[in-house]
Structure formats: structure tokens, C-alpha cells
C-alpha atoms as a PDB file:
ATOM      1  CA  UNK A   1     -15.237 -24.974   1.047  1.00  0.00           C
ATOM      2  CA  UNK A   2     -13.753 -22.997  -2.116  1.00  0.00           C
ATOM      3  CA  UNK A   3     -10.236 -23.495  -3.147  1.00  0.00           C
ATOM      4  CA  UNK A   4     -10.005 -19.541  -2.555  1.00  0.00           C
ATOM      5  CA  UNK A   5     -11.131 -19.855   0.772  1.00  0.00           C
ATOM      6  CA  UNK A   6      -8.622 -23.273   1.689  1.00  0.00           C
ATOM      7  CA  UNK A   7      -5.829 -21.458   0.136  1.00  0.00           C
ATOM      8  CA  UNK A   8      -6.591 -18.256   2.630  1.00  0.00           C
ATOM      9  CA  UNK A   9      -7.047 -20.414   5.832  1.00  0.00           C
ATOM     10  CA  UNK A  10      -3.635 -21.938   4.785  1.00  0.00           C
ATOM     11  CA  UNK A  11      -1.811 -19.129   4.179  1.00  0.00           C
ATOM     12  CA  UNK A  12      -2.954 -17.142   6.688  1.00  0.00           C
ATOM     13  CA  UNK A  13      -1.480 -13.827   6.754  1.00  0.00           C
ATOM     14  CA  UNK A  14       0.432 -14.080   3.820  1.00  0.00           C
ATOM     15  CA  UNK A  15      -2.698 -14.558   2.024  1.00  0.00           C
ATOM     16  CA  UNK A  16      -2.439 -12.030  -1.271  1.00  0.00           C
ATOM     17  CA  UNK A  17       0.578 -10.960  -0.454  1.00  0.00           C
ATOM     18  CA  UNK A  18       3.338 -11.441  -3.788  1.00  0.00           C
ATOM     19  CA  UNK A  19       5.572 -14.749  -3.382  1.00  0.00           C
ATOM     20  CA  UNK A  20       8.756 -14.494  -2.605  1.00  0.00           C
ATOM     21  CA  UNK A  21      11.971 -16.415  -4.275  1.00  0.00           C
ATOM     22  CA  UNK A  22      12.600 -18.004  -0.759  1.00  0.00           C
ATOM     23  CA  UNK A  23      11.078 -17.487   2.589  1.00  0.00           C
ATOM     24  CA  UNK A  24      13.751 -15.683   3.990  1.00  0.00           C
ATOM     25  CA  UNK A  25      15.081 -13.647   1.547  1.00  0.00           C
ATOM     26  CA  UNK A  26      12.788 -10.145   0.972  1.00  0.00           C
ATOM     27  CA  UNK A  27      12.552 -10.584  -2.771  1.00  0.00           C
ATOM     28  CA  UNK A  28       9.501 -11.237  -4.933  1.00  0.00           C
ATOM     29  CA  UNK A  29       9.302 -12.977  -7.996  1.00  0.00           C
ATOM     30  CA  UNK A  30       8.321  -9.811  -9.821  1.00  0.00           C
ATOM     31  CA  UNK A  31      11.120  -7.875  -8.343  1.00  0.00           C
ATOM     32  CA  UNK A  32      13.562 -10.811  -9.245  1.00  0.00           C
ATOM     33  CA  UNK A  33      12.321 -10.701 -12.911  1.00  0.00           C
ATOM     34  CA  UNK A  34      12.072  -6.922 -13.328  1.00  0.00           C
ATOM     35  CA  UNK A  35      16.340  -7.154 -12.078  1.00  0.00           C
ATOM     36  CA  UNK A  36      16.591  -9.806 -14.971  1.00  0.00           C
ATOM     37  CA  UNK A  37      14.923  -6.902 -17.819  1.00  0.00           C
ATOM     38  CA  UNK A  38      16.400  -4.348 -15.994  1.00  0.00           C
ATOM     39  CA  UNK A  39      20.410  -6.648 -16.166  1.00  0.00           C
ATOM     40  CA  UNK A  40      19.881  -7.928 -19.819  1.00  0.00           C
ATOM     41  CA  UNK A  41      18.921  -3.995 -21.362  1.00  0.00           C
ATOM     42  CA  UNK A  42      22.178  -2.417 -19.382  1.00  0.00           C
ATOM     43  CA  UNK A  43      24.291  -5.358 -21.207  1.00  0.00           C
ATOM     44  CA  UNK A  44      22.734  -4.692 -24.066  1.00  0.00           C
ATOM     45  CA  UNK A  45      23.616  -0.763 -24.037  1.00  0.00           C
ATOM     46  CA  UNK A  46      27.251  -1.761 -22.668  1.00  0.00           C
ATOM     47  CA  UNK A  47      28.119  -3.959 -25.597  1.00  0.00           C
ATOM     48  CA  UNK A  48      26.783  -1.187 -28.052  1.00  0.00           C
ATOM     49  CA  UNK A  49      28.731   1.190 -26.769  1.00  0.00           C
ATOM     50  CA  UNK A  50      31.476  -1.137 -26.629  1.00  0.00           C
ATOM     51  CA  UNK A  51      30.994  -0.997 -30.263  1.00  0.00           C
ATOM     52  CA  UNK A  52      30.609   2.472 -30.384  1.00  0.00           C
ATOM     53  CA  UNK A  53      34.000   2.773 -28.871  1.00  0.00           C
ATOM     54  CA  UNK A  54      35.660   0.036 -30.632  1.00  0.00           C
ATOM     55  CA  UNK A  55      34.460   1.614 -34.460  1.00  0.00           C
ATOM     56  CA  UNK A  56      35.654   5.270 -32.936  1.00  0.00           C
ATOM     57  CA  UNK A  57      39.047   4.275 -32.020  1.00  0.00           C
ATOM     58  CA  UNK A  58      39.340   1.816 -34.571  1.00  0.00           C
ATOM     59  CA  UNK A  59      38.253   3.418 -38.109  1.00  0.00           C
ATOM     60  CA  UNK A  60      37.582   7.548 -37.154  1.00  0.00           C
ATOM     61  CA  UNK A  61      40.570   8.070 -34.692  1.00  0.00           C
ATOM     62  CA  UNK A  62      42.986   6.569 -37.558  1.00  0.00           C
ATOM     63  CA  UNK A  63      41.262   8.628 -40.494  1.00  0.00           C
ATOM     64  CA  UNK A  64      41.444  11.991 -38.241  1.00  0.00           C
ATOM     65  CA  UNK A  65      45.032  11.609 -37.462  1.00  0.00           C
ATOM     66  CA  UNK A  66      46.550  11.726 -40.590  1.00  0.00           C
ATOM     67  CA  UNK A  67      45.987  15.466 -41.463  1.00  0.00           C
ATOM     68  CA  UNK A  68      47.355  16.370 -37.392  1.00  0.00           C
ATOM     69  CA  UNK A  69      50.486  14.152 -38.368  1.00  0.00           C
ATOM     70  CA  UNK A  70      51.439  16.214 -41.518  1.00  0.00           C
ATOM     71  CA  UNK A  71      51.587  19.966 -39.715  1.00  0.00           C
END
């Protein structure tokens, strides 16, 4: 017997289907690692607008208010 054809009489029904994280729990392991890419990009984009924000209010609000000060 092929190791294709142990691993189906073993499995069963679940033969081919994607493996989940644990049996109980409806997640796969490609849907738990697509969340991961998915998580790290959005904190990537947070922290450079973060930055975004941070340079605005820090450097460009300052130089801006000067001249509405003076009227």
C-alpha cells in the first residue's frame, strides 16, 4: 500500500481537506497566516501614518501658524 493511499484510509473524510490550527476551532493554517500578512501590513500603514501625523503637527502646523498669529 502507498503512503497516499494509508494517509487517505486514515484520514478518512478529512482526506484533502486544508489542516486546521486545532480540531475544533474552524481555522486553517492558510487562513491563520494570511491574518498574520494581512495584521503586520495594517501596523505597518498605522505607524506611517502615525508619522505622517506626528511630522504634520509637529514641523508644518508650527511653520503655518506664524503668519495667522500676526493678523
Amino acid at each position: 500500500m502507498g503512503e497516499a493511499k494509508r494517509r487517505q484510509s486514515k484520514l478518512g473524510k478529512d482526506y484533502g481537506q486544508p489542516e486546521r490550527i486545532l480540531p475544533w476551532l474552524p481555522i486553517t493554517k492558510q487562513q491563520s497566516a494570511a491574518f498574520v500578512t494581512w495584521s503586520t501590513r495594517g501596523a505597518w500603514a498605522g505607524i506611517v501614518l502615525m508619522i505622517a501625523l506626528w511630522f504634520t503637527v509637529r514641523f508644518i502646523g508650527p511653520a503655518l501658524g506664524w503668519w495667522t498669529l500676526a493678523e
